[in-house]
Protein backbone atom coordinates (compact mmCIF):
# COMPACT_ATOMS: atom_id res chain seq x y z
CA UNK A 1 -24.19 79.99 41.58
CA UNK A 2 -22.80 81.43 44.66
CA UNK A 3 -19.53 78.77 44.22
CA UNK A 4 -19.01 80.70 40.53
CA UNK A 5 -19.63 84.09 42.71
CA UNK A 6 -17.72 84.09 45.72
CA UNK A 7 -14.13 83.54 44.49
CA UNK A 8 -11.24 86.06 43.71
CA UNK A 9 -12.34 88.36 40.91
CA UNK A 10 -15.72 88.92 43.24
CA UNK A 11 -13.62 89.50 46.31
CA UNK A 12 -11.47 91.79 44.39
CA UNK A 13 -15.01 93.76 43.41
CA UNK A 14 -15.55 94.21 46.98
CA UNK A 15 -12.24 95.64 47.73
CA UNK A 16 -12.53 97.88 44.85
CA UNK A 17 -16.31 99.04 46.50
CA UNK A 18 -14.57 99.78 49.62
CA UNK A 19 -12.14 102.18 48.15
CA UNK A 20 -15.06 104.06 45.83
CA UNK A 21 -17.07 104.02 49.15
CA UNK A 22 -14.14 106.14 50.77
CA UNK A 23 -13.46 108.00 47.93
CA UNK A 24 -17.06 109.00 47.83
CA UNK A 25 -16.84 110.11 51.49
CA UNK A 26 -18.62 107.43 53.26
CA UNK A 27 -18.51 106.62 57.03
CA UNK A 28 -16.45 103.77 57.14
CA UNK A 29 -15.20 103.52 60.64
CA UNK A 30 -16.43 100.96 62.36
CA UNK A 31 -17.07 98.58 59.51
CA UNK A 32 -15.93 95.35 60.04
CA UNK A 33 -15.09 94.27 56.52
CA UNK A 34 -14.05 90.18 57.80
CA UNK A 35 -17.45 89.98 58.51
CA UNK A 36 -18.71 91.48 55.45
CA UNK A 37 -16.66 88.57 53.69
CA UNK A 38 -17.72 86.10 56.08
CA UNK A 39 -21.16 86.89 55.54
CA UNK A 40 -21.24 86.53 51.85
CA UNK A 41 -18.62 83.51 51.35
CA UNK A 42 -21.48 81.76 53.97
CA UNK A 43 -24.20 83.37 51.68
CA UNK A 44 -23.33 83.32 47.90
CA UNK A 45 -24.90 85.38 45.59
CA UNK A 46 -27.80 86.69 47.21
CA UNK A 47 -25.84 87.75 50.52
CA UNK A 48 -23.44 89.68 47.91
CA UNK A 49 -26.36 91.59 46.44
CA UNK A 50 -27.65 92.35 49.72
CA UNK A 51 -24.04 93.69 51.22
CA UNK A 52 -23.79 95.23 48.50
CA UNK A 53 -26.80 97.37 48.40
CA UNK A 54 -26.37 97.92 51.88
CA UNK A 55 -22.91 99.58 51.45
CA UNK A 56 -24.54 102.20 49.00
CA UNK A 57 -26.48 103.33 52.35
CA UNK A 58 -24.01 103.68 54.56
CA UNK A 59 -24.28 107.44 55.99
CA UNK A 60 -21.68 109.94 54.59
CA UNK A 61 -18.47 111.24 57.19
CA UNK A 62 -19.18 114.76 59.05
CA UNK A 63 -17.07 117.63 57.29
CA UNK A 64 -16.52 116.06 53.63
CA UNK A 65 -15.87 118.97 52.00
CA UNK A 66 -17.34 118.07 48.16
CA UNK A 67 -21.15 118.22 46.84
CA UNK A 68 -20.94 115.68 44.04
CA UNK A 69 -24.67 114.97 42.90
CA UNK A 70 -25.32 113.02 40.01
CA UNK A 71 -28.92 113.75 38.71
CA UNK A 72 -28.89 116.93 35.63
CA UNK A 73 -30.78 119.29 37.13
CA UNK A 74 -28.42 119.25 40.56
CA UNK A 75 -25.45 119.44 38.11
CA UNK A 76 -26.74 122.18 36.68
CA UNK A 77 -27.37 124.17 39.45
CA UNK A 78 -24.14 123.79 41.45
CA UNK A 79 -22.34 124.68 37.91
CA UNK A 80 -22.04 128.09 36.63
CA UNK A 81 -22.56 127.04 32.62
CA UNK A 82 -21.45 128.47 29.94
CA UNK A 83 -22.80 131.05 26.54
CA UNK A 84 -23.50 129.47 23.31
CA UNK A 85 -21.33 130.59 20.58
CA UNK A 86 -22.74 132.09 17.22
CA UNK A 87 -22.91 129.44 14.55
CA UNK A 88 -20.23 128.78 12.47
CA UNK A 89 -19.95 128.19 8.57
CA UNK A 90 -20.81 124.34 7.76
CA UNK A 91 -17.29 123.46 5.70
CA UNK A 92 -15.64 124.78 8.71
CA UNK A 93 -17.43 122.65 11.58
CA UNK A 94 -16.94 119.68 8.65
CA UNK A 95 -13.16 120.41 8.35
CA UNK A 96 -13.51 120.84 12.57
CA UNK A 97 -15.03 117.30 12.99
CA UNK A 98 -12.83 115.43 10.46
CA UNK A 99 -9.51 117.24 12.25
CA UNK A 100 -11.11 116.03 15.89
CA UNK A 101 -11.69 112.01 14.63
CA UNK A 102 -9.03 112.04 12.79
CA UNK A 103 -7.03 113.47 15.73
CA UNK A 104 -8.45 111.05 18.05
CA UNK A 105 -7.66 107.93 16.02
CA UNK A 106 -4.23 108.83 16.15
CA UNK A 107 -3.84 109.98 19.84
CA UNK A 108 -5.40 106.79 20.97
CA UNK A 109 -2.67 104.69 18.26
CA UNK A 110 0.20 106.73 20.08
CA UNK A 111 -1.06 105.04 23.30
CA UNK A 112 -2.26 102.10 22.99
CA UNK A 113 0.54 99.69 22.76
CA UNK A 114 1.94 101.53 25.71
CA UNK A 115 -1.53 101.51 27.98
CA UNK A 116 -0.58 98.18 30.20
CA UNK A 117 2.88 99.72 30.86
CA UNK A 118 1.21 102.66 31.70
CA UNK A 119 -1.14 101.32 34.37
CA UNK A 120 1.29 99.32 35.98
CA UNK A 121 3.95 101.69 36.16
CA UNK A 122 2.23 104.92 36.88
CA UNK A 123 3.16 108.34 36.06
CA UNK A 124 6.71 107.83 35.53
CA UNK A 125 6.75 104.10 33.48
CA UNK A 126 6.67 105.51 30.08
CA UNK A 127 9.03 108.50 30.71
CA UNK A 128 11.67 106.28 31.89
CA UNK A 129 12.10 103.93 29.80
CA UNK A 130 12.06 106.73 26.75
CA UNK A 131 14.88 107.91 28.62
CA UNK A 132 16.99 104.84 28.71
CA UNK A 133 16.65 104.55 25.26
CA UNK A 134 17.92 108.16 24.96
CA UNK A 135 14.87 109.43 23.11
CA UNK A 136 15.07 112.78 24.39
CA UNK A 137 12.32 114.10 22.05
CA UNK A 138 9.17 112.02 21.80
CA UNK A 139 7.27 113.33 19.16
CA UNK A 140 6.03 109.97 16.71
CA UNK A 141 4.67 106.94 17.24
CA UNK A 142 6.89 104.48 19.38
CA UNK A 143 9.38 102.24 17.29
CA UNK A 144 9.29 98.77 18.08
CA UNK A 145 12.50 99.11 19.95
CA UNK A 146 10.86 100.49 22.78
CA UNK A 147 9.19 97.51 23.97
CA UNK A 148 10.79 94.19 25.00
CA UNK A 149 10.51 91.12 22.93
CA UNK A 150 7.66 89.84 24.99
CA UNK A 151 6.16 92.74 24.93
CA UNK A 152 6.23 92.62 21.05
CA UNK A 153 4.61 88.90 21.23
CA UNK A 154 1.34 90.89 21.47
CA UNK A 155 -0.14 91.51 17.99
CA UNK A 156 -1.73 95.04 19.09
CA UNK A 157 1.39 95.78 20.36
CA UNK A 158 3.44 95.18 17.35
CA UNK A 159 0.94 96.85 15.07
CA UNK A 160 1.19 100.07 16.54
CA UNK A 161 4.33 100.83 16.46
CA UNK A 162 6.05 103.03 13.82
CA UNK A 163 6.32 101.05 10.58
CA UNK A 164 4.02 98.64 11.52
CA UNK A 165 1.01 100.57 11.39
CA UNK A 166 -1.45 100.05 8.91
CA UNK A 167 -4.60 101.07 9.87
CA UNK A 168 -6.65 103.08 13.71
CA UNK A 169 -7.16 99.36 15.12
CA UNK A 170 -9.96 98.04 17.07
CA UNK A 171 -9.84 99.75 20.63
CA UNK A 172 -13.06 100.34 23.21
CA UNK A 173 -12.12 104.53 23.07
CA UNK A 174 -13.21 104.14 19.06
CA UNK A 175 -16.18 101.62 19.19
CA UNK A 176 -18.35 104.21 21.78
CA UNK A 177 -17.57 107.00 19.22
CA UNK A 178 -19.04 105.29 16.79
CA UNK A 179 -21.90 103.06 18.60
CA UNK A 180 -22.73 106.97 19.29
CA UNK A 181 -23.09 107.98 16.10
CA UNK A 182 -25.22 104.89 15.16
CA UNK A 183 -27.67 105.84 17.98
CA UNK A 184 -28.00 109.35 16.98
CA UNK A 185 -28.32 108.62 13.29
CA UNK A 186 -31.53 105.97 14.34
CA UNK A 187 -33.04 108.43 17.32
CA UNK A 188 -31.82 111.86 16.87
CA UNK A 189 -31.08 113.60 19.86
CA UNK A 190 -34.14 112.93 22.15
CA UNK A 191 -32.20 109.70 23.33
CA UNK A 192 -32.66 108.34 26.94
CA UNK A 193 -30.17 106.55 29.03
CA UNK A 194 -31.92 103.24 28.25
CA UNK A 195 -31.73 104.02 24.39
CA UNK A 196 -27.75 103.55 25.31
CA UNK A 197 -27.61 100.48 26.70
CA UNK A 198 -29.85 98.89 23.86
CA UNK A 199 -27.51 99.94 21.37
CA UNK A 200 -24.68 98.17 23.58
CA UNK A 201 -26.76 94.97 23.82
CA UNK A 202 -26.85 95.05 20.20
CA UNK A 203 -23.59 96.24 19.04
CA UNK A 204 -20.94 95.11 21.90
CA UNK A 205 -19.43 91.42 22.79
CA UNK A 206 -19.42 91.30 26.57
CA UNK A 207 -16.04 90.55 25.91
CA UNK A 208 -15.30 93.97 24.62
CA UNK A 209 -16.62 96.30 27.55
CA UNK A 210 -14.64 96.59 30.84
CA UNK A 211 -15.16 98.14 34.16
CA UNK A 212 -18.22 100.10 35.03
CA UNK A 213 -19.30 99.40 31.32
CA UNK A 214 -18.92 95.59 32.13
CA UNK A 215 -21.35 95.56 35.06
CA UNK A 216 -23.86 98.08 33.67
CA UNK A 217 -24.02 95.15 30.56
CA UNK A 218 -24.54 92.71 33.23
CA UNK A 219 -27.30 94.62 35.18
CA UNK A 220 -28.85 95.55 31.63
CA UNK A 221 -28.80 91.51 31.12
CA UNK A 222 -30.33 90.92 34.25
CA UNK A 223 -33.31 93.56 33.54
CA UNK A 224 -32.14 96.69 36.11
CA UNK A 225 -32.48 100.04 34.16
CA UNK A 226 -30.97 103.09 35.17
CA UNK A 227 -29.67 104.82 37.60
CA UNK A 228 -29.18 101.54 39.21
CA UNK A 229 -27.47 99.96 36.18
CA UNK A 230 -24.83 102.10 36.90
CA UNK A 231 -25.00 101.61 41.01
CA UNK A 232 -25.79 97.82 41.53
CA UNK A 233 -22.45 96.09 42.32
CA UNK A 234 -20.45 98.17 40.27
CA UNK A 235 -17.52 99.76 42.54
CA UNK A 236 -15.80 101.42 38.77
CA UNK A 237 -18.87 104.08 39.10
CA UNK A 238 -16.51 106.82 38.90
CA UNK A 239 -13.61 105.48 36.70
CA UNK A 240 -12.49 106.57 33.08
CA UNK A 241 -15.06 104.54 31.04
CA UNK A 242 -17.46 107.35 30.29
CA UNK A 243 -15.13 109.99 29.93
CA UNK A 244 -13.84 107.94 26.77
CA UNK A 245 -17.55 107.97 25.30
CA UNK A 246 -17.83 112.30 25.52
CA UNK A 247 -16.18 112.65 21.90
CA UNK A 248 -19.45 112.41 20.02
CA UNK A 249 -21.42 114.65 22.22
CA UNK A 250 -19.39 117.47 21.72
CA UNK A 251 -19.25 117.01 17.74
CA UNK A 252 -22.36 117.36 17.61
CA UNK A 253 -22.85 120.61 19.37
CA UNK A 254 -19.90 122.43 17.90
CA UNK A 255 -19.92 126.41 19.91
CA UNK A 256 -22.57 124.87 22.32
CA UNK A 257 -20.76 123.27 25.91
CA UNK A 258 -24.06 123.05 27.60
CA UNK A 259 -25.87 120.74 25.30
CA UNK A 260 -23.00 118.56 24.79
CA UNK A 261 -22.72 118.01 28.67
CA UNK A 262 -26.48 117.87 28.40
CA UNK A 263 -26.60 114.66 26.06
CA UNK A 264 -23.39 113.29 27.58
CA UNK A 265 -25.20 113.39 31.02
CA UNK A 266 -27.78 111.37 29.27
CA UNK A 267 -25.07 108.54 28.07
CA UNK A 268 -22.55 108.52 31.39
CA UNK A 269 -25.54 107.60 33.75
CA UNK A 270 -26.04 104.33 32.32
CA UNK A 271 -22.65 103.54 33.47
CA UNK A 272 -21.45 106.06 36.20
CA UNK A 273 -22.30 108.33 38.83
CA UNK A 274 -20.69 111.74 40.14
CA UNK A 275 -17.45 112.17 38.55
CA UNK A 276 -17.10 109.75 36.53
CA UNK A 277 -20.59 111.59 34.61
CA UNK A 278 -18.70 114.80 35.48
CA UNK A 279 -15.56 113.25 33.45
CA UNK A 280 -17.73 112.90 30.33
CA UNK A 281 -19.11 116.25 30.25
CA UNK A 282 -16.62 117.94 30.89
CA UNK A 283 -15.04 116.82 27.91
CA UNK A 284 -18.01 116.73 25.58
CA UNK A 285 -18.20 121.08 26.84
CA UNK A 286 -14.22 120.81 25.86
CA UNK A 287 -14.56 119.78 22.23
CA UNK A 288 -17.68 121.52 21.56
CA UNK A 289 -16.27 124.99 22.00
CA UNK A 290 -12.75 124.20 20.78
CA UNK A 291 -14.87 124.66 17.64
CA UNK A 292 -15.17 127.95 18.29
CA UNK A 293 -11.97 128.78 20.50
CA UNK A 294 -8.18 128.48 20.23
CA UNK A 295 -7.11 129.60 23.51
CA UNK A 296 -6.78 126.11 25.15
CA UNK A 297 -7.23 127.63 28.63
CA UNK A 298 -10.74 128.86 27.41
CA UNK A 299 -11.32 125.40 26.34
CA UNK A 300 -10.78 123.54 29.68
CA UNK A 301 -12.76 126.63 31.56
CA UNK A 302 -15.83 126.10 29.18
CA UNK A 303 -15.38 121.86 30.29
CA UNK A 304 -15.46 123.58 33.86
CA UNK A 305 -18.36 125.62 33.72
CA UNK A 306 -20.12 122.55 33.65
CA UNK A 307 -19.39 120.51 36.20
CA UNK A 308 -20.17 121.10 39.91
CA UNK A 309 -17.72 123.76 41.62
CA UNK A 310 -17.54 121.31 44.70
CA UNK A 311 -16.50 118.55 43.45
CA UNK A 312 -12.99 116.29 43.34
CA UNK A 313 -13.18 116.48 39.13
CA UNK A 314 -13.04 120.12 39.66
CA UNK A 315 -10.79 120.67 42.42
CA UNK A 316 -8.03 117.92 40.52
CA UNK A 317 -8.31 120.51 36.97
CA UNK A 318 -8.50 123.67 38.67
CA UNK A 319 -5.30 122.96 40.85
CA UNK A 320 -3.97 121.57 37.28
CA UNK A 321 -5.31 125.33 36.02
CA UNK A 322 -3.50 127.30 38.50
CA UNK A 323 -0.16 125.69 37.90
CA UNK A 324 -0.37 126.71 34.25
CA UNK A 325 -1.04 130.46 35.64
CA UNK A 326 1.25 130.43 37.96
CA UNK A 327 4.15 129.76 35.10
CA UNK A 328 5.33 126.25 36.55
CA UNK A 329 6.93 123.99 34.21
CA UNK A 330 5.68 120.63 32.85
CA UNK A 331 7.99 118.14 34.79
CA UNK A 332 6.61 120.03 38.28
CA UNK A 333 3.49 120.17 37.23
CA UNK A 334 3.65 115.81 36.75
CA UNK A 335 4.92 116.05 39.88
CA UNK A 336 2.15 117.85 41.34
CA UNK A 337 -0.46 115.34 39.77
CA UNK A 338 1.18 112.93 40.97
CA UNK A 339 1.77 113.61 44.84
CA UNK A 340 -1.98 115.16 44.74
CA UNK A 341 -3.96 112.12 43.03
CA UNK A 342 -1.54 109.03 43.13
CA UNK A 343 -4.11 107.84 45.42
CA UNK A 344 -6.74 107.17 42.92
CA UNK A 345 -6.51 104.10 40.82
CA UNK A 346 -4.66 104.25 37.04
CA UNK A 347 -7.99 104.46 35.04
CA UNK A 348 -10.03 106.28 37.50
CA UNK A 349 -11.64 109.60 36.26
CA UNK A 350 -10.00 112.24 38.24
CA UNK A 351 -6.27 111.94 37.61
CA UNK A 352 -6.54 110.99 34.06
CA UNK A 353 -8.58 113.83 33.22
CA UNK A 354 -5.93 116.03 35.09
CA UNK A 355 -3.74 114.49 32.76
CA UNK A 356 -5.70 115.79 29.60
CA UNK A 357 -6.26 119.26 30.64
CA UNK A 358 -2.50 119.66 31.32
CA UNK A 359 -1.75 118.25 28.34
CA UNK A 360 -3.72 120.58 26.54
CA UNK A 361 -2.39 123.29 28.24
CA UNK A 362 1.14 122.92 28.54
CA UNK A 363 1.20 121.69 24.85
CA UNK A 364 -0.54 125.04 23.55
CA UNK A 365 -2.38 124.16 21.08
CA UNK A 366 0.20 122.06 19.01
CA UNK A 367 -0.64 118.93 18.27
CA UNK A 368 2.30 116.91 18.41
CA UNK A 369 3.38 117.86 21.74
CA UNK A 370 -0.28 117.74 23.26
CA UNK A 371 -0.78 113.90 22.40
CA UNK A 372 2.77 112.74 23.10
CA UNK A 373 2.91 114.68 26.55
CA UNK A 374 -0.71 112.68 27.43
CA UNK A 375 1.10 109.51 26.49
CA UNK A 376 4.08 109.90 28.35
CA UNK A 377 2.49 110.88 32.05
CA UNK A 378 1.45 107.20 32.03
CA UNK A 379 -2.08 105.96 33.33
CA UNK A 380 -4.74 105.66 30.44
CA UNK A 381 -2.47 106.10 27.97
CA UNK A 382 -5.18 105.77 24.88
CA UNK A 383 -7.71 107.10 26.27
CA UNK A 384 -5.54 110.30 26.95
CA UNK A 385 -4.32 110.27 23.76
CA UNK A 386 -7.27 109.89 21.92
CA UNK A 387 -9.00 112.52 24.32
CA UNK A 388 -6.60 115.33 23.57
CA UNK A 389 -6.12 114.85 19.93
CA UNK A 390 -9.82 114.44 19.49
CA UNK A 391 -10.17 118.11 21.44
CA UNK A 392 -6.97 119.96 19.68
CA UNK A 393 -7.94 118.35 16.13
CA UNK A 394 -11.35 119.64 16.44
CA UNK A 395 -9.77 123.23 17.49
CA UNK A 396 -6.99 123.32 14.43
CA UNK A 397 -9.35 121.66 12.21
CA UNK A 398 -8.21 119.08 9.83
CA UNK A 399 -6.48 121.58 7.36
CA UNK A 400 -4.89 123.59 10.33
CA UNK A 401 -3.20 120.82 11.85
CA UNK A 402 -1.00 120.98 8.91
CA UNK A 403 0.70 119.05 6.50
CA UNK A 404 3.76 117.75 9.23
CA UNK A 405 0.75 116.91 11.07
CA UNK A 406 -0.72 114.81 8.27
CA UNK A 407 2.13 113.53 7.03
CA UNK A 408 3.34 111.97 10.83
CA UNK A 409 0.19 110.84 12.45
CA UNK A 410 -2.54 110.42 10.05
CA UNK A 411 -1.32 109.12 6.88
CA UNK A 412 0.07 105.84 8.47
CA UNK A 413 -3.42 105.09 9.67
CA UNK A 414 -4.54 104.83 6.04
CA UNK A 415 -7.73 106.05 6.14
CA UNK A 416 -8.98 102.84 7.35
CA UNK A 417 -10.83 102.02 10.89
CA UNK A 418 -11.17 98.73 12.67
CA UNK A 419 -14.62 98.28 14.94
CA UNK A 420 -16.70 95.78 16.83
CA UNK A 421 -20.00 97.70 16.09
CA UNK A 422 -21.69 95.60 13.25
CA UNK A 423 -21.70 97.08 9.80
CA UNK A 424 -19.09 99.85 10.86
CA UNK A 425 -15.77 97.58 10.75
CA UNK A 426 -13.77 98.65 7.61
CA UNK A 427 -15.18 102.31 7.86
CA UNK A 428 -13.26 104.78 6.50
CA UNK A 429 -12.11 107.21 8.73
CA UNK A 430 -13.03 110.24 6.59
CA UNK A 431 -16.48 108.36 6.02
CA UNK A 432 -16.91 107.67 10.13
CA UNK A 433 -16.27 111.95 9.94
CA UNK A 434 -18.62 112.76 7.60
CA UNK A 435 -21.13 111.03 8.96
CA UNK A 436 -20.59 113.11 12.37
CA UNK A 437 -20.92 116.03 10.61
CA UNK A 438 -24.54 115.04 8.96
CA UNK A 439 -25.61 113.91 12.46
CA UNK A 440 -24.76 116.71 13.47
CA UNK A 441 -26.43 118.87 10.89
CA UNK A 442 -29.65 117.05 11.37
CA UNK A 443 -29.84 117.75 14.85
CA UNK A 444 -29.93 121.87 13.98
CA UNK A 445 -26.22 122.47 12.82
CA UNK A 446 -26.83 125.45 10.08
């Protein structure tokens, strides 16, 4: 077993638990890190799980500035929260929810066939190239010209670009909507972390989670429950993974921020810890009072309010926040993400979710240019896309959005919805929304 460990995907793990061990502002001076290979190459397996769980208690560096607990209550009181709205009229929260699935389905279409060019490029990948091919105005899904013929060998590719689009296809940032929604409808909302990760043992391949959501599935597998599913060998404990399963949360709580982060607190810590849990609800606070609020600077307050105020997730959107207030314009604020958080990895928390509250703000409230200008700052491209669109749709409303709206982004997708959760591939998506909405009328919705 320790031959299968010990080769270059493992040693890569440990390089990645070094940087999150930084990042996370332990002492690491002094560490001799050839030894720490040398000691688990000699060891196998079990060495590995003991350098590993040593790491976690390494002491943290003198003057790191950020309080970044991980456990509710701690949240909660480092946070200043936020009011619950009155309740709204049920057709509008249904026309709300269907606008904010709908909405997401598309945003994550718009970047999926562009997300490996967006990782390995950075910021800038996706921008570039739409300007060598003169496309000054990106506001529709990418033709098939954009992409190079091997690009296009790759079906998921192909099928998402314009006119080959037939359907939202299969895509992680979908399936945790929806394995959500299949919880809630079996346990209401008096879930518990471990509730989670039985629905993923059920409903997800192994094949089909990545990152942090890859090794809690293996600690699940090998019997740890959480927190340390999300802790034990898992160095992506504060990447984007959670942040992608928030959408749910927040439909259900429509005018309430605090219970959305609440039950998104509740799914994250399977997975994550700090802020990448911060990541998910802050945007589960987001969509649940853009039910009740069209100033988009509102909206990414209220995903604020619950998060600590000493932590990086904060620090990253407020300095996104203060740029908007201060009247800069889009291509300096990019820049300013970029020289300020280049140093995290593509799909880690923090800079993506810069990326979607600057979206948000800089595109105002319309949808076109909210999605497209989350898609073209590189990084997570779906997950930003999907992210915004879910929180803008869900704001406009399915009606509001409008019939351009409609016309561009939705009715390609046909109404139909690919999945790897069991009995939900083939959904439609109006069916997937209306199912939201009675979840979400069950759990105390008027």
């Amino acid at each position: 077993m320790s031959r299968c460990v010990v080769g270059p995907e493992f040693l890569e793990l440990l390089e990645h638990e070094f940087v999150q061990l930084d990042e996370e502002g332990r002492e690491l001076e002094g560490l001799l890190r050839s030894e720490v290979f040398k000691r688990i190459a000699e060891g196998g397996f079990r060495a590995a799980e003991e350098v590993f769980s040593e790491l976690r208690l390494l002491p943290m560096r003198r003057g790191y500035p950020y309080r970044e607990p991980t456990e509710l209550g701690e949240i909660k009181s480092c946070s200043r929260g936020w009011r619950r709205a009155e309740p709204q009229h049920p057709e509008t929260v249904r026309d709300k929810v269907l606008g904010g699935f709908y909405g997401r389905c598309a945003g994550n279409m718009l970047g999926k066939p562009v997300e490996g060019l967006g990782i390995r490029g950075g910021w800038r990948a996706i921008s570039e190239r739409l300007s060598r091919l003169c496309i000054g105005k990106f506001e529709e899904y990418l033709p098939a010209a954009f992409f190079t013929e091997e690009e296009l060998q790759h079906v998921h590719i192909l099928r998402a670009t314009a006119g080959n689009i037939d359907r939202a296809l299969r895509d992680d940032d979908i399936d945790y909507t929806l394995i959500n929604l299949r919880m809630v409808e079996k346990r209401g909302g008096d879930f518990t972390s471990i509730d989670v990760g039985r629905e993923w043992l059920e409903s997800l391949p192994y094949a089909g989670v990545y990152t942090a959501e890859r090794a809690a599935y293996r600690n699940l597998v090998n019997c740890l429950t959480p927190p340390e599913t999300a802790l034990h060998m898992n160095p992506y404990r504060e990447w984007i993974g959670a942040q992608i399963r928030a959408d749910l949360w927040g439909y259900i709580c429509p005018g309430d921020p605090s219970r959305a982060a609440e039950l998104a607190h509740r799914d994250a810590t399977l997975s994550h810890v700090k802020n990448g849990v911060y990541g998910e609800m802050m945007v589960a606070a987001m969509i649940a009072w853009a039910f009740v609020e069209e100033d988009v600077e509102r909206i990414v307050e209220a995903g604020l309010s619950v998060i600590p105020a000493e932590s990086r997730l904060r620090e990253a959107v407020e300095s996104v926040l203060d740029a908007w207030r201060r009247g800069v314009g889009w291509e300096e604020a990019v820049n300013l993400m970029e020289s300020r958080l280049n140093r995290y990895h593509p799909v880690h928390t923090i800079p993506n979710a810069a990326i979607v509250a600057a979206s948000l703000l800089w595109g105002e409230g319309d949808y076109t240019r909210s999605i497209t200008r989350a898609v073209s700052c590189g990084l997570d491209t779906d997950c930003n896309g999907a992210t915004v669109g879910s929180i803008v749709g869900v704001m406009k409303g399915y009606a509001g959005l409008g019939d351009q709206v409609r016309k561009k982004w939705f009715e390609p997708l046909n109404n139909r919805l690919e999945s790897y959760i069991p009995s939900l591939s083939g959904l439609k998506i109006t069916e997937a929304a209306e199912r939201i909405y009675a979840a979400a009328s069950r759990l105390g919705m008027p």
